[in-house]
N, C-alpha and C. Protein backbone atom coordinates (compact mmCIF):
# COMPACT_ATOMS: atom_id res chain seq x y z
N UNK A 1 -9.73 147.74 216.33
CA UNK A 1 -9.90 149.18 216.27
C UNK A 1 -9.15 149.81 217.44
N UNK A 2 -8.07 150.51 217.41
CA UNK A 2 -7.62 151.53 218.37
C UNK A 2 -8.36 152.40 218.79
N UNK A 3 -8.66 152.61 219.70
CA UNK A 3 -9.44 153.37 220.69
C UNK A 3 -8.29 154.64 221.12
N UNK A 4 -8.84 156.05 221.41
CA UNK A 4 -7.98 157.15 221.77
C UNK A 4 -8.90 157.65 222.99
N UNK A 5 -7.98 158.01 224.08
CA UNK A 5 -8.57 158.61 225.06
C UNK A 5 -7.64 160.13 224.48
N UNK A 6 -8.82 161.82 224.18
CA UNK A 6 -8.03 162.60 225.02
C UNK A 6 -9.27 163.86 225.26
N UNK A 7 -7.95 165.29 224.83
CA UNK A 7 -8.95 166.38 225.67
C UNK A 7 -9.27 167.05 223.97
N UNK A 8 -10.76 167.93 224.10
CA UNK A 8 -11.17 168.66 223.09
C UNK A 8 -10.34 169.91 223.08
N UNK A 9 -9.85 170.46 221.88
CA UNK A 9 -9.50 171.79 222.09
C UNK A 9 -9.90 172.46 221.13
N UNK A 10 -9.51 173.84 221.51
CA UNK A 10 -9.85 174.53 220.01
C UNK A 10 -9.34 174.93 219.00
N UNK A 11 -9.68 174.97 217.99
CA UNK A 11 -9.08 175.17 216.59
C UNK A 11 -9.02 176.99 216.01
N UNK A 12 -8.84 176.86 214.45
CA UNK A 12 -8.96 178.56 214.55
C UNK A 12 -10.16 178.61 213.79
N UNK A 13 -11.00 177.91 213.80
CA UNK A 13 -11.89 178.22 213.03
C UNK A 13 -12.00 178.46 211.70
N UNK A 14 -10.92 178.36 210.98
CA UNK A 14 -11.55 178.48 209.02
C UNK A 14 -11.57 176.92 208.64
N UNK A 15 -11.50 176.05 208.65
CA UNK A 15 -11.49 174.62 208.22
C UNK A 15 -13.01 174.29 208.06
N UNK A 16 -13.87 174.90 208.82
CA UNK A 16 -15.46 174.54 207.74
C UNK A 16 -15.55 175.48 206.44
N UNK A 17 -15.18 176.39 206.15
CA UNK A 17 -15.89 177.03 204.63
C UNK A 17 -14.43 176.57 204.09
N UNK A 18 -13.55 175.89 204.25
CA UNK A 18 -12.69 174.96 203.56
C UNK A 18 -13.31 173.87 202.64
N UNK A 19 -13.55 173.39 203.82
CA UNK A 19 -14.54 172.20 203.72
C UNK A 19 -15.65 172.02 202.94
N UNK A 20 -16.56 173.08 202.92
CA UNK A 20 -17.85 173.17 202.45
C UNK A 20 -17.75 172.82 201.06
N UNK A 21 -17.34 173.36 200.18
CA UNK A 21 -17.03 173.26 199.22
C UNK A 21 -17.52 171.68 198.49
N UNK A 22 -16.44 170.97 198.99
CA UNK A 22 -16.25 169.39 199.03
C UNK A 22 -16.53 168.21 199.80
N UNK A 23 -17.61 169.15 200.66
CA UNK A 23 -18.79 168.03 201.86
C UNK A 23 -19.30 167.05 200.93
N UNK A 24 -19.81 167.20 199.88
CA UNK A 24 -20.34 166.25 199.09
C UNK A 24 -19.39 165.05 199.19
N UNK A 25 -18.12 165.44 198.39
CA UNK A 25 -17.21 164.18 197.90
C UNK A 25 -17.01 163.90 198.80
N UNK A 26 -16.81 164.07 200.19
CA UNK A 26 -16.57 163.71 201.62
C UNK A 26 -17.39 162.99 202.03
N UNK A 27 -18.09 163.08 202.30
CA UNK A 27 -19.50 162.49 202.56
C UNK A 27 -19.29 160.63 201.86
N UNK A 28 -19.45 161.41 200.52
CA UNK A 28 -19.55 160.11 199.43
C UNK A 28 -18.77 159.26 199.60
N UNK A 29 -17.58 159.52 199.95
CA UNK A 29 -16.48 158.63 199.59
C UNK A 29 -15.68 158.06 200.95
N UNK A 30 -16.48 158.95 201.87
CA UNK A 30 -16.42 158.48 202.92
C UNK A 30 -17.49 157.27 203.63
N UNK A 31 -18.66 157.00 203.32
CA UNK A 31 -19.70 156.70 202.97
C UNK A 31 -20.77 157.19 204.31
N UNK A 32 -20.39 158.59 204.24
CA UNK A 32 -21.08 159.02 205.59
C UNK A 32 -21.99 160.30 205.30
N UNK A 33 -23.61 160.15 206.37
CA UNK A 33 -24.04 161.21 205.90
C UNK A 33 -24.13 162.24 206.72
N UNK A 34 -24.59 163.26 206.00
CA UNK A 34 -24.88 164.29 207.30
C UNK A 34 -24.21 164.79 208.22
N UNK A 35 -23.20 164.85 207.80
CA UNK A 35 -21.48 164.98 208.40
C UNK A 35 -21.64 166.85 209.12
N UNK A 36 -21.34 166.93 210.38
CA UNK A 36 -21.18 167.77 210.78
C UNK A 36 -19.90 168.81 210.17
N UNK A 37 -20.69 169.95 209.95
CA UNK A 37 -19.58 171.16 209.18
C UNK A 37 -18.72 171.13 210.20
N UNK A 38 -17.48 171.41 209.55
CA UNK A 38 -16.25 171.69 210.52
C UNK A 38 -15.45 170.41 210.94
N UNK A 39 -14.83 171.05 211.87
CA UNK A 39 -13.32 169.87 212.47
C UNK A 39 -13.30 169.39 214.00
N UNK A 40 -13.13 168.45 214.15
CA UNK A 40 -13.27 168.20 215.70
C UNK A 40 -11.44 167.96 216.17
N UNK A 41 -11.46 168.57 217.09
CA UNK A 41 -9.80 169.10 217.51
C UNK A 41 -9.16 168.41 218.57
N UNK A 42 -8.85 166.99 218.88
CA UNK A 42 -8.73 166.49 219.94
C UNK A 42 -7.00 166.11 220.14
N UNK A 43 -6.70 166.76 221.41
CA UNK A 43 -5.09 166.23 221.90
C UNK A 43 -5.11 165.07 222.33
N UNK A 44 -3.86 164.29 221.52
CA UNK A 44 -4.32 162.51 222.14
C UNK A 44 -2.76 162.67 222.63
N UNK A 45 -2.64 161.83 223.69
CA UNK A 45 -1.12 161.88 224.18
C UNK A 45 0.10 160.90 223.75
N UNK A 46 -0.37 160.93 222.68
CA UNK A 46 0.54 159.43 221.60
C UNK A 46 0.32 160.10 220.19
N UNK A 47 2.27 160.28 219.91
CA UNK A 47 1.68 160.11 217.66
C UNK A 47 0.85 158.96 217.61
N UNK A 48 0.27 159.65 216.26
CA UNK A 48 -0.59 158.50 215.68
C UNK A 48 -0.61 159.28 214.08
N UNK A 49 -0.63 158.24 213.13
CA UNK A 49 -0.66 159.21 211.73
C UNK A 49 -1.83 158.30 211.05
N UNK A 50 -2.09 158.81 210.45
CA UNK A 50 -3.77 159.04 210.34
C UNK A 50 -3.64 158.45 208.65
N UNK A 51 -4.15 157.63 208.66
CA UNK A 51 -4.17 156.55 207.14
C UNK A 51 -5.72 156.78 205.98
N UNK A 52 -5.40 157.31 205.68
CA UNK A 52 -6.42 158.16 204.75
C UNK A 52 -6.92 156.99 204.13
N UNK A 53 -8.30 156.71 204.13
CA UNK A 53 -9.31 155.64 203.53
C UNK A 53 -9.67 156.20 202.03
N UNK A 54 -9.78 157.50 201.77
CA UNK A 54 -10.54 158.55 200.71
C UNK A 54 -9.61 159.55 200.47
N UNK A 55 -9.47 159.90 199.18
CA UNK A 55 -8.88 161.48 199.51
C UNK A 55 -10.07 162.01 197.76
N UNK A 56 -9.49 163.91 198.65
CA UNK A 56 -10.49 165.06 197.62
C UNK A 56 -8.82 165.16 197.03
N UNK A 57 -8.80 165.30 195.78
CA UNK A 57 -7.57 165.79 195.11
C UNK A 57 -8.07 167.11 195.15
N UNK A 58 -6.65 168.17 194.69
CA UNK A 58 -6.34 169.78 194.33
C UNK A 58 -7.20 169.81 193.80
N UNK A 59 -7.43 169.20 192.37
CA UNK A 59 -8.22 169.95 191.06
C UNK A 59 -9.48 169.69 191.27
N UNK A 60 -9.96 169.38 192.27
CA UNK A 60 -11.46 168.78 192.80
C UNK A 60 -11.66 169.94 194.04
N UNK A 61 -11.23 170.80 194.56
CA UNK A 61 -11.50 172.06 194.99
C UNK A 61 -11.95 173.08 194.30
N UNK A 62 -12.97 173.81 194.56
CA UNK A 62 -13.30 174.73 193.74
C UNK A 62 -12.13 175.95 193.98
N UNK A 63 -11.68 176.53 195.10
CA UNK A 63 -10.68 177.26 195.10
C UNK A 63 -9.51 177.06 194.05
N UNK A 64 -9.00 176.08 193.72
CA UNK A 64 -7.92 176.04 193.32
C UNK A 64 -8.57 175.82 191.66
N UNK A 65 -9.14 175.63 191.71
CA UNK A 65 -9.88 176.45 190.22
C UNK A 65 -9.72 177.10 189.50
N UNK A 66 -10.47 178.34 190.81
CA UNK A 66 -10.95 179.82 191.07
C UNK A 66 -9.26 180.50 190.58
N UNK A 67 -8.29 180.07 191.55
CA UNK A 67 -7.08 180.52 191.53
C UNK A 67 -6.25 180.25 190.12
N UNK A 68 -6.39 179.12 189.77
CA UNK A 68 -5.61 178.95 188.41
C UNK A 68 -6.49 179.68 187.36
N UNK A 69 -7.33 180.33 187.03
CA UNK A 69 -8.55 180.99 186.62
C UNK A 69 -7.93 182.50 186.54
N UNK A 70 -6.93 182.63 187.82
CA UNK A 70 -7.07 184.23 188.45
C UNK A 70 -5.30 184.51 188.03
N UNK A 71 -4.28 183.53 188.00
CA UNK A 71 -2.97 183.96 187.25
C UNK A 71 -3.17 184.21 186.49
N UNK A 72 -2.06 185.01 186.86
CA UNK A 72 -1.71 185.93 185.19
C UNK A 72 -0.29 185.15 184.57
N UNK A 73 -0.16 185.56 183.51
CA UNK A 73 1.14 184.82 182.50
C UNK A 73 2.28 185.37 182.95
């Protein structure tokens, strides 16, 4: 397991009612519970790219739903 030392910073704040939405499938498929709303924002002083274990697809957002729902022809 790679270990990261860095500093917290801050974010802009919309990435929890992003989120909310699809805490469930997150949760689930992450196999984690009780997952704190929101994003934790940390500067590490090394790239590192981030290898996705789970993913929420587009059509599994309720927004993008909402939006294909809301074009017009």
């Amino acid at each position: 397991m790679k270990v990261f030392i860095g500093i917290v910073t801050g974010g802009y704040g919309i990435a929890a009612r992003h989120l909310d939405p699809v805490m469930e499938l997150i949760e689930a498929r992450a196999g984690l519970a009780n997952l704190v709303r929101g994003t934790l924002n940390i500067s590490i002083p090394e790239e590192y790219i981030v290898q996705a274990d789970a993913l929420v697809y587009p059509d599994e957002y309720p927004f993008n739903k909402e939006s294909k729902n809301s074009v017009r022809p």
